[in-house]
Each structure stands twice: as structure tokens, then as C-alpha cells.
C-alpha atoms as a PDB file:
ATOM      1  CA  UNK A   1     139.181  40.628  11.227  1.00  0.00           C
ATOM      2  CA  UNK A   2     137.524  38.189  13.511  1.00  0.00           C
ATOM      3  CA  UNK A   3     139.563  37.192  16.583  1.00  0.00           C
ATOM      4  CA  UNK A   4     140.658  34.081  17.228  1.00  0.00           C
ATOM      5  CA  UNK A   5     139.088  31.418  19.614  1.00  0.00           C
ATOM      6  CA  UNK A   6     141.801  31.005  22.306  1.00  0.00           C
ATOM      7  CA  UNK A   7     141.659  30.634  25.896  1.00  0.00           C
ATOM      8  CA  UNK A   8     140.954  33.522  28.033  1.00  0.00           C
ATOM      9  CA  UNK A   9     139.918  36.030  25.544  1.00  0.00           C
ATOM     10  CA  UNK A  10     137.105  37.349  27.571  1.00  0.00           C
ATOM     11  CA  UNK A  11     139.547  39.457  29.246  1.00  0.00           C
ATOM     12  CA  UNK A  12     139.317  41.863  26.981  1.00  0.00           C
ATOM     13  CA  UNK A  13     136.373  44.209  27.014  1.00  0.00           C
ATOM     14  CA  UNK A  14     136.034  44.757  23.519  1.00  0.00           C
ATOM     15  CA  UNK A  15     135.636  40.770  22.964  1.00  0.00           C
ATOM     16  CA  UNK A  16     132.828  40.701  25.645  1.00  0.00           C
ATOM     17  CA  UNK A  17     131.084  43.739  23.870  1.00  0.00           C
ATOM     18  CA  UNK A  18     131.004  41.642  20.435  1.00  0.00           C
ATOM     19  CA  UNK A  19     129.791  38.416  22.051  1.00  0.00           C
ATOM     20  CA  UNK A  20     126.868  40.463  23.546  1.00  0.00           C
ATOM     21  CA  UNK A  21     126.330  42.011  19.926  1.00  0.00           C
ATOM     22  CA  UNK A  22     126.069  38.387  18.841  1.00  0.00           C
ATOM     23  CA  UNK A  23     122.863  37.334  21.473  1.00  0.00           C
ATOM     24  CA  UNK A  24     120.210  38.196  18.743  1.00  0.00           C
ATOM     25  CA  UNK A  25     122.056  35.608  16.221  1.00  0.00           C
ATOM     26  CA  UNK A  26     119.191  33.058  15.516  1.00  0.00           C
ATOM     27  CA  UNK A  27     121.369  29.578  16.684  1.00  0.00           C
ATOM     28  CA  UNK A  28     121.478  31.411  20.428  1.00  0.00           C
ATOM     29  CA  UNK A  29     118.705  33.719  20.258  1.00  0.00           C
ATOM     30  CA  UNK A  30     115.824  31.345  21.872  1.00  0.00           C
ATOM     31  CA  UNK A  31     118.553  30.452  24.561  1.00  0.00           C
ATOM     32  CA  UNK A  32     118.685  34.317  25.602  1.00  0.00           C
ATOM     33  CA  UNK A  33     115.010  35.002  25.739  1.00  0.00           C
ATOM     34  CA  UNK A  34     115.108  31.717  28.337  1.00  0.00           C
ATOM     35  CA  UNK A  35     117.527  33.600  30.254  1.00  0.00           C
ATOM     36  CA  UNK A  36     115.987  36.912  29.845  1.00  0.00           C
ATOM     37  CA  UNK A  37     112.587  34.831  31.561  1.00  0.00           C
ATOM     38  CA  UNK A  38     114.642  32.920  34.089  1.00  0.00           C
ATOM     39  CA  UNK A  39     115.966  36.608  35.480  1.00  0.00           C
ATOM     40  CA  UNK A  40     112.960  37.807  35.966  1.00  0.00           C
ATOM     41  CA  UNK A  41     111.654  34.593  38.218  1.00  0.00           C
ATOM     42  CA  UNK A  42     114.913  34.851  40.218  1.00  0.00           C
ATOM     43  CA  UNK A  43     114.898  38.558  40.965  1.00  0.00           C
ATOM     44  CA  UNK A  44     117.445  41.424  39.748  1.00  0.00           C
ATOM     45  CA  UNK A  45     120.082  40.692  42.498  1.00  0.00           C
ATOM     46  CA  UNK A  46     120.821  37.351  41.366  1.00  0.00           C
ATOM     47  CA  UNK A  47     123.311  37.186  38.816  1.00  0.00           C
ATOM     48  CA  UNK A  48     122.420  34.301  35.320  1.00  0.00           C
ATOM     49  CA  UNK A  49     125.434  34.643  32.955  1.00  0.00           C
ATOM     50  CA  UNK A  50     124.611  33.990  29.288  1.00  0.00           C
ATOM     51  CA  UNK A  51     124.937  31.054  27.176  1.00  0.00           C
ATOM     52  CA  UNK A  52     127.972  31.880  24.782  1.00  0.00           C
ATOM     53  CA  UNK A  53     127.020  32.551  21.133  1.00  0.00           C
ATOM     54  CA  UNK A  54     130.346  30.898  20.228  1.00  0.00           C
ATOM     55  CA  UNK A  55     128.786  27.784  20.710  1.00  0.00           C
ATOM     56  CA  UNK A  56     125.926  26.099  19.191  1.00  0.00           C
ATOM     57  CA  UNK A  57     123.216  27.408  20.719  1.00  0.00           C
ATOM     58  CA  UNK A  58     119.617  25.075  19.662  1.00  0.00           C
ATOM     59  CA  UNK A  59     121.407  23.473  17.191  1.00  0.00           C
ATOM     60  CA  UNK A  60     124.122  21.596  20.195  1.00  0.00           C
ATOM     61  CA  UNK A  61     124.376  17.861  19.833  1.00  0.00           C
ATOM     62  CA  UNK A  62     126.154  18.341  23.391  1.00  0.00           C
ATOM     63  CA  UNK A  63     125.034  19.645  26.408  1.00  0.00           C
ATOM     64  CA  UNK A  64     128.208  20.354  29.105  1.00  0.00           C
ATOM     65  CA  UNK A  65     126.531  20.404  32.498  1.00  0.00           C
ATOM     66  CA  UNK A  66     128.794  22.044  35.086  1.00  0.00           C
ATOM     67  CA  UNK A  67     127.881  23.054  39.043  1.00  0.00           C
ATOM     68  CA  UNK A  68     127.440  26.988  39.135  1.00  0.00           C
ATOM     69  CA  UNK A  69     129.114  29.938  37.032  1.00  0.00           C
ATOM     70  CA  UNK A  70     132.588  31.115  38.643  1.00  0.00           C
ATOM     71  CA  UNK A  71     133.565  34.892  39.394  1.00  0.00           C
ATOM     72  CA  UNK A  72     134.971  34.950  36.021  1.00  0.00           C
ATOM     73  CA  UNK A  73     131.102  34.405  34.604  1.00  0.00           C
ATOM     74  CA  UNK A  74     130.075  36.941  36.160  1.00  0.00           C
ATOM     75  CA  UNK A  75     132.555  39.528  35.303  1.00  0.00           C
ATOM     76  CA  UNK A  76     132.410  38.050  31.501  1.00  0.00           C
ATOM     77  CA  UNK A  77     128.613  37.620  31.281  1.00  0.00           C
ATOM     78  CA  UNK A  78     129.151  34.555  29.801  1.00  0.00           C
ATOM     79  CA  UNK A  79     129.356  31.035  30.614  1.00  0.00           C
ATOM     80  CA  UNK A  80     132.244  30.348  28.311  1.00  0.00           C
ATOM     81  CA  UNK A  81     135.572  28.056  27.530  1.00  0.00           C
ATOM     82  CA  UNK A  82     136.994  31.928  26.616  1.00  0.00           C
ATOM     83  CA  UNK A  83     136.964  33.181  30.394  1.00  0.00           C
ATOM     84  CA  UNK A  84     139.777  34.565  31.823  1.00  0.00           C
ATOM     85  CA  UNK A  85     140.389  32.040  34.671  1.00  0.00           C
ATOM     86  CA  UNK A  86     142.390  28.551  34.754  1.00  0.00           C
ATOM     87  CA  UNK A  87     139.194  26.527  34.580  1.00  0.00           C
ATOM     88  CA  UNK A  88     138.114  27.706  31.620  1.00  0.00           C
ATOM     89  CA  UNK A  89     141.637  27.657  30.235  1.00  0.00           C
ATOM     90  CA  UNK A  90     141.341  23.797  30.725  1.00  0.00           C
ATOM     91  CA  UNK A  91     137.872  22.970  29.509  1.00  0.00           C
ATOM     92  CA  UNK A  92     138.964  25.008  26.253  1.00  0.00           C
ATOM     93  CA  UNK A  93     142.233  22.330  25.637  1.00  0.00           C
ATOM     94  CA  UNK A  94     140.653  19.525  26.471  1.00  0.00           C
ATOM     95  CA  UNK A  95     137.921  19.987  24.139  1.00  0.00           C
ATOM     96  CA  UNK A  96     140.489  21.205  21.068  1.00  0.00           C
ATOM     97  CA  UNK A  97     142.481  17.838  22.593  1.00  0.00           C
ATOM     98  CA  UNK A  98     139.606  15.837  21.905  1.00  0.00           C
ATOM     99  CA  UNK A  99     139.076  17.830  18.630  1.00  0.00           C
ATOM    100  CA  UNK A 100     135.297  18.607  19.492  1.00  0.00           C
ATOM    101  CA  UNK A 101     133.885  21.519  17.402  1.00  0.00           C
ATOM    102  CA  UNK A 102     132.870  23.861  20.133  1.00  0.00           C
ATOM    103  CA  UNK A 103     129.525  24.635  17.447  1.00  0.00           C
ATOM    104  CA  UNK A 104     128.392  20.961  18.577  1.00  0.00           C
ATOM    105  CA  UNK A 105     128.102  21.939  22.102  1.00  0.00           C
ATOM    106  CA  UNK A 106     126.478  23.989  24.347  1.00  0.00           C
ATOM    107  CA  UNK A 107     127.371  24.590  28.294  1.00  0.00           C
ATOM    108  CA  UNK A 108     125.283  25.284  31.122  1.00  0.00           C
ATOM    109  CA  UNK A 109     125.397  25.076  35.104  1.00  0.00           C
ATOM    110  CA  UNK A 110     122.884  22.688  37.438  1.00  0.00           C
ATOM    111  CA  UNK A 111     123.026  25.747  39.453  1.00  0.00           C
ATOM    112  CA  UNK A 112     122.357  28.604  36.681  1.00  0.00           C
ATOM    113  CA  UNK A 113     123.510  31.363  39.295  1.00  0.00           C
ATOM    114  CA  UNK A 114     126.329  32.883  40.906  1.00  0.00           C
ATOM    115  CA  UNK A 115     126.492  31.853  44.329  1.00  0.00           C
ATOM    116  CA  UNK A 116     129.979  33.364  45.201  1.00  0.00           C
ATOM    117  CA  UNK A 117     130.497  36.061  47.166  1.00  0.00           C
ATOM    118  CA  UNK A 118     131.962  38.284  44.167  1.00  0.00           C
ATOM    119  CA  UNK A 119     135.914  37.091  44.548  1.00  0.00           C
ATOM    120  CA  UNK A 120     135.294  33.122  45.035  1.00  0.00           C
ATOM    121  CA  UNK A 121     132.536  30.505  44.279  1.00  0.00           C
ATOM    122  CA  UNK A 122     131.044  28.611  47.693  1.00  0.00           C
ATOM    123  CA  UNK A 123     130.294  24.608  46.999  1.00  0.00           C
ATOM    124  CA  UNK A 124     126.590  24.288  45.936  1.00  0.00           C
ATOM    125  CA  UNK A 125     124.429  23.181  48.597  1.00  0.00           C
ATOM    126  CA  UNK A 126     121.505  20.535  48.550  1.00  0.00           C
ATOM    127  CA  UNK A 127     119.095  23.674  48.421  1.00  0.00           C
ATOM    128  CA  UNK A 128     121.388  25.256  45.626  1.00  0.00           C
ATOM    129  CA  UNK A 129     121.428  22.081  43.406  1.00  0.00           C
ATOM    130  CA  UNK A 130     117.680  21.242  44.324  1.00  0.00           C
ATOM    131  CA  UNK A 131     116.442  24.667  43.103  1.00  0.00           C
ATOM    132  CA  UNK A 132     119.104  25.179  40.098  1.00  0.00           C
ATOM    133  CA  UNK A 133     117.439  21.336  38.766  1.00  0.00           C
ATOM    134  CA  UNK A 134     114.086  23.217  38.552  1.00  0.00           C
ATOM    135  CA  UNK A 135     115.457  24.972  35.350  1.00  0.00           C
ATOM    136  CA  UNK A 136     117.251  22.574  33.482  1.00  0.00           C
ATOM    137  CA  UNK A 137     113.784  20.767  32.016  1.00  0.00           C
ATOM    138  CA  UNK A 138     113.367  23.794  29.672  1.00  0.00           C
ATOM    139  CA  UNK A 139     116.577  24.254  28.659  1.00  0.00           C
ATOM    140  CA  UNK A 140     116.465  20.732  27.500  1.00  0.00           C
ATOM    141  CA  UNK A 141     113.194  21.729  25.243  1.00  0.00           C
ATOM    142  CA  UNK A 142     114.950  23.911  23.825  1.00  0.00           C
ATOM    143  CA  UNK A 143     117.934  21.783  22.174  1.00  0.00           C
ATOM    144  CA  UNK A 144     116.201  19.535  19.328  1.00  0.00           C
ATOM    145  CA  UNK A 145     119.271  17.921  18.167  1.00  0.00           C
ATOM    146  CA  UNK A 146     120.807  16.925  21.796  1.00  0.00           C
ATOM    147  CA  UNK A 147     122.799  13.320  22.149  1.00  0.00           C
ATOM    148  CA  UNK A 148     124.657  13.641  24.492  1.00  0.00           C
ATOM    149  CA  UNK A 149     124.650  15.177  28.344  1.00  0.00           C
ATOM    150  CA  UNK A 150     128.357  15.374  29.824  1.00  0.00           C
ATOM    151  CA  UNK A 151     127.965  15.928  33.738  1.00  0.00           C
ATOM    152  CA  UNK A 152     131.413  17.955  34.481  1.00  0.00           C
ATOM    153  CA  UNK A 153     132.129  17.048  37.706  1.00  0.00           C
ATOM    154  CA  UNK A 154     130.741  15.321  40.645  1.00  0.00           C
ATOM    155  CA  UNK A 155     128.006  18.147  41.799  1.00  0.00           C
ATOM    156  CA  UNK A 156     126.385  18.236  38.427  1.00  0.00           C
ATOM    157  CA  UNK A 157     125.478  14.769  38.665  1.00  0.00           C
ATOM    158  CA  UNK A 158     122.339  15.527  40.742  1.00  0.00           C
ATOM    159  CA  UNK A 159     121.133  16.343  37.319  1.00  0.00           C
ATOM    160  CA  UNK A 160     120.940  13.032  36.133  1.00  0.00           C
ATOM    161  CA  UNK A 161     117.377  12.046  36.643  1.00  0.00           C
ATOM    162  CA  UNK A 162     116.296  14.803  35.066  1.00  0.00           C
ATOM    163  CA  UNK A 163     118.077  15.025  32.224  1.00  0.00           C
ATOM    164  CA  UNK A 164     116.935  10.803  32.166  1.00  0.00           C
ATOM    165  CA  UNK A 165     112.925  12.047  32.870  1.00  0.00           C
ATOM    166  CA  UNK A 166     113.099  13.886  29.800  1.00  0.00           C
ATOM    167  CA  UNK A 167     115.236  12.219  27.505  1.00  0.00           C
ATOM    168  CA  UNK A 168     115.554   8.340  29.021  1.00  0.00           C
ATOM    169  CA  UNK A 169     117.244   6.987  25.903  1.00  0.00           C
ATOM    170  CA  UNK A 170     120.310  10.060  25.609  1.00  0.00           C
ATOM    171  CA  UNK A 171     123.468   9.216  26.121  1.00  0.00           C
ATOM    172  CA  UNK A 172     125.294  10.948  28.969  1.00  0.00           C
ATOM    173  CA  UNK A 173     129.039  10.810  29.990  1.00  0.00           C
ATOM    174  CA  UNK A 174     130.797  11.897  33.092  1.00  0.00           C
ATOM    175  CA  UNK A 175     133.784  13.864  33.700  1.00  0.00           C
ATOM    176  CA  UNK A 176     136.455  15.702  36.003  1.00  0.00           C
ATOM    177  CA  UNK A 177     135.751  19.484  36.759  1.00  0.00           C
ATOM    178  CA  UNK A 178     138.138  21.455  34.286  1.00  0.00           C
ATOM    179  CA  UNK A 179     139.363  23.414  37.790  1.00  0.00           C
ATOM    180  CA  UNK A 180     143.545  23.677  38.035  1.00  0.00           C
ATOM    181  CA  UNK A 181     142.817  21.770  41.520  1.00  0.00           C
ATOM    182  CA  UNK A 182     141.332  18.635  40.139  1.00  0.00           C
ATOM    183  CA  UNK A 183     143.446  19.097  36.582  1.00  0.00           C
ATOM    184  CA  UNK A 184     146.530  20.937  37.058  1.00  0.00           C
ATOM    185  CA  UNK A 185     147.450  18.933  40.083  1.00  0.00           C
ATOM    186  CA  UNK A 186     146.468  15.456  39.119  1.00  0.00           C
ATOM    187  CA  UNK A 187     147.237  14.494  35.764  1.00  0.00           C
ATOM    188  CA  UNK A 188     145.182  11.430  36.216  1.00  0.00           C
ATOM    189  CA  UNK A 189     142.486  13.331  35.983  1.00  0.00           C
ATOM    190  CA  UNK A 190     143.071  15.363  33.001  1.00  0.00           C
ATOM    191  CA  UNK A 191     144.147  11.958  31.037  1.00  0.00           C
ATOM    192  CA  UNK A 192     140.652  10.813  32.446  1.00  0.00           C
ATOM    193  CA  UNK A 193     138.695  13.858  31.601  1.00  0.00           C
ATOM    194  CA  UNK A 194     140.423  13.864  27.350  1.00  0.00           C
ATOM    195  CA  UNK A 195     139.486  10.012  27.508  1.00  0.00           C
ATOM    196  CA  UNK A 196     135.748  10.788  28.436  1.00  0.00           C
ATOM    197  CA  UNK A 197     135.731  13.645  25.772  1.00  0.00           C
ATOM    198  CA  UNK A 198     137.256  11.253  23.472  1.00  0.00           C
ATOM    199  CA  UNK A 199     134.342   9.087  23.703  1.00  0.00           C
ATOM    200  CA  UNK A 200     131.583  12.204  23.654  1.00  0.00           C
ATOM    201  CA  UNK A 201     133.238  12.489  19.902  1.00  0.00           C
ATOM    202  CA  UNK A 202     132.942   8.679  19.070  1.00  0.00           C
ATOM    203  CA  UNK A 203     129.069   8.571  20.440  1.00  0.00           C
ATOM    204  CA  UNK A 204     128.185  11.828  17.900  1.00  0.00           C
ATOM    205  CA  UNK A 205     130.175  11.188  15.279  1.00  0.00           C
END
């Protein structure tokens, strides 16, 4: 029986050993052998989590763009809503809140690496973000049916011109960061953050 999609299920080592069997599936396949490239450029001691094959892959309408992957990524391999941390815990409700079919979507950092020091993430830097950006214009190749670009929180936004270089007519959104301290702590910006994912639904529906 197939589990089910919940938050936090990555914290169980069999789950993260089936979502690595799933890498050669043909939605997420192209996204891997990106990844697979972008290692190599970037050296073995800097740590890319996957994409997660739970998602849609090429065939996203949605692309998530967050700052950089948390300890949690890296312990996972997987940028995913199914990590075992708070963050992720959030980003999964307030997408099922919004009722957005995770297959529609696909999520990805400006800064594709871990910059942490292996117990907690350090703010990106200009350098970080500048360097990260490099990346992102063939990752966008990649998605043929993308509408929409959601920048999740206020980092990610040095994105924007290139996501609007590439694609100047896409739609793009802008969001809280799914973290307990912007989330948890504010409700105002949960309410905020289900309102802008609200919308995301309305502009691909």
C-alpha cells in the first residue's frame, strides 16, 4: 500500500528510500539529470537536494521559488512539503488549505544549495543569491507548461528579473516564508500567505 501524503513523512527512512526509487519516473526524470549536471559544476562538497518526484516534475504549471534548502533537505535529499521540520509542515497545509494539487507544482530554491552549517541555515548573502540566480534560467527550460512563479518569501525575490527575462508575460505571485517564525507566530501572515495561494489556484484554473 502506498503511504499517504502527510506532513513530515520524510522522517522515515524507508519513505526517503522510495522517493529516490521514484527519480527515474519520466515527469521528474529530466529534472534529476539537471541536478545530476549542476553537482558536478558546483563540486562534491556542496550539497543540491533533489526535486521531489511527488510533485509534478516538467509537467508543473507552478514553480514555488524559496531562498536555500534547510537542514532538513539535506538530511531528506529532497526539497519537499514532506520534510520533517515545521516549515515544511506549513507549506504542506497551506497548499491542501488552498486545495492546490501538489502534481501542479514544482519547488525549487534561488539558492539551489545548502549553505548551513549542518544543524541551522545562515541568511543568503548577495554572493549566495547572485550565484544561486545563475541556475534558475535552465530550470525554467525545462518546465513547458509553467504559469505561474510564486516567490516564497522576501529573499527569493531577487529572482524576479530572471524569471521576467525568460518568461516576461508569466504570472508570478508573492508570498510569506512557510517558517513557524514568520507563520506560527503571526497569523497575519499565514491568512496572507492562504490568500496568495488562493489566487495561484484562480490564475491556473
Amino acid at each position: 500500500m502506498a503511504p499517504i501524503d502527510r506532513p513530515k513523512l520524510l522522517g522515515d527512512p524507508q519513505a526517503r528510500t522510495d522517493r529516490q526509487a521514484q527519480l527515474h519516473e519520466s515527469h521528474i526524470a529530466p529534472l534529476a539529470r539537471f541536478l545530476r549536471a549542476l553537482r558536478q559544476e558546483v563540486g562534491p562538497r556542496t550539497i543540491v537536494p533533489d526535486f521531489d518526484p511527488w510533485d509534478g516534475g516538467v509537467d508543473a504549471e507552478i514553480l514555488y521559488l524559496l531562498e536555500a534548502p534547510g537542514p532538513q533537505a539535506v538530511a531528506s535529499g529532497f526539497i519537499s512539503r514532506n520534510n520533517p521540520d515545521e516549515s515544511a509542515k506549513n507549506f504542506f497545509q497551506v497548499n491542501a488549505e488552498a486545495k492546490i494539487p501538489r502534481k501542479r507544482t514544482v519547488t525549487w530554491n534561488v539558492v539551489p544549495w545548502y549553505i548551513g552549517d549542518g544543524k541551522t541555515i545562515r541568511a543568503a548573502s548577495h554572493a549566495d543569491l547572485e550565484q544561486g540566480v545563475l541556475h534558475l534560467p535552465r530550470l525554467l527550460s525545462l518546465l513547458p507548461k509553467l504559469r505561474v512563479v510564486v516567490f516564497v518569501g522576501r529573499e527569493s525575490e531577487y529572482a524576479h528579473q530572471t524569471v521576467m527575462k525568460q518568461h516576461p508575460n508569466i504570472k508570478t505571485f508573492y508570498c510569506p516564508h512557510p517558517s513557524p517564525q514568520c507563520l506560527n507566530t503571526n497569523p497575519a501572515n499565514r491568512r496572507r500567505m492562504i490568500h496568495v495561494l488562493h489566487q495561484v489556484a484562480k490564475a491556473t484554473s
